[in-house]
Protein backbone atom coordinates (compact mmCIF):
# COMPACT_ATOMS: atom_id res chain seq x y z
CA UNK A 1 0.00 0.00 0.00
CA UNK A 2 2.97 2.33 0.58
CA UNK A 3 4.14 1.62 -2.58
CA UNK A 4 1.29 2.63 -4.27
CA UNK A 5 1.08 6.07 -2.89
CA UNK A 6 5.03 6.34 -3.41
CA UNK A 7 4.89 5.96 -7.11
CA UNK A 8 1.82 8.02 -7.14
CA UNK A 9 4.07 10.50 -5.29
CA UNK A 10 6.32 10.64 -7.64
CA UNK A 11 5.03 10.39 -10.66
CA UNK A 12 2.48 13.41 -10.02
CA UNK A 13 6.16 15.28 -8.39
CA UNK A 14 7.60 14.54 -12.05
CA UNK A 15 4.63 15.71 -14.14
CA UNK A 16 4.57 19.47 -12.11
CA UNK A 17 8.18 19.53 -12.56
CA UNK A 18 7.81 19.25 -16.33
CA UNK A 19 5.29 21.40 -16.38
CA UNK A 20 7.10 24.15 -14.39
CA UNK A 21 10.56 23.46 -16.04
CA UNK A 22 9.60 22.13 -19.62
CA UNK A 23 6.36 24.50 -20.33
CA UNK A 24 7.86 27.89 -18.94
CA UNK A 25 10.32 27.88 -21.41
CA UNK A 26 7.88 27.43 -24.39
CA UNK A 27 5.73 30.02 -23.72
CA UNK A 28 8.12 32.88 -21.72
CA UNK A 29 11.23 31.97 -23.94
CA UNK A 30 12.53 34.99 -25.70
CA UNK A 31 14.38 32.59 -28.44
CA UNK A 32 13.03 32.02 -31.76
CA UNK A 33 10.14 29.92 -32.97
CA UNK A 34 12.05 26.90 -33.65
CA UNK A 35 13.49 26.86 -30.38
CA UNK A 36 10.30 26.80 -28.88
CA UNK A 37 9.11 24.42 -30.74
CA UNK A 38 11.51 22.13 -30.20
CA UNK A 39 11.27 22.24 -26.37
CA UNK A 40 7.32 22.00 -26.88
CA UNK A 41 8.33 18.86 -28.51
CA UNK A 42 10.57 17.60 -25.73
CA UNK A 43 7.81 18.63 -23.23
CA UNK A 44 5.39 16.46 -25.13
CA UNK A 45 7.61 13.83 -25.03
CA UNK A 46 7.92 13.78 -21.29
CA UNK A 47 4.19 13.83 -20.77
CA UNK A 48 3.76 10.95 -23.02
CA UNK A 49 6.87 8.88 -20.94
CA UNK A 50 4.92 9.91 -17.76
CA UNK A 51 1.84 8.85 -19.29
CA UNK A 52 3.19 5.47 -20.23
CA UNK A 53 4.70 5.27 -17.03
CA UNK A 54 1.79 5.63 -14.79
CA UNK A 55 -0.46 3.41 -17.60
CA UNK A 56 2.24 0.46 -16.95
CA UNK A 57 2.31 0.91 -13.39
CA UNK A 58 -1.77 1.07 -13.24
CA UNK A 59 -1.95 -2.58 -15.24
CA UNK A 60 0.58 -4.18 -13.70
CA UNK A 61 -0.56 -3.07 -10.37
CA UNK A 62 -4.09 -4.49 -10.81
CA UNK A 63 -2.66 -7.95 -12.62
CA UNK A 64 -0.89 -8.71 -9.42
CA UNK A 65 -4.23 -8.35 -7.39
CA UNK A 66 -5.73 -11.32 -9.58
């Protein structure tokens, strides 16, 4: 049960850090528009990982409660 909440913990910690490090960049940056969107590309790329991430944890979580 502590695990669950642990991973929850952190992957929720990880997603506002992208958002605070990865998305403040895109839209405050003073560079040019293909530097932006290349970091709104990395950004994206996070969130999906994260996504992934917290999708494999959910199934493999509730295949070991069978």
């Amino acid at each position: 049960m502590f695990m669950k909440y642990l991973i929850y913990t952190v992957l929720i910690i990880a997603a506002l850090l992208v958002t605070f490090f990865g998305l403040g960049p895109v839209l405050f940056a003073d560079g040019s528009f293909a530097e932006r969107m290349i970091t709104l590309l990395v950004v994206v790329l996070c969130y999906a990982l994260l996504a992934l991430a917290f999708i494999y944890w959910i199934k493999r979580n509730r295949e070991s409660k069978r």
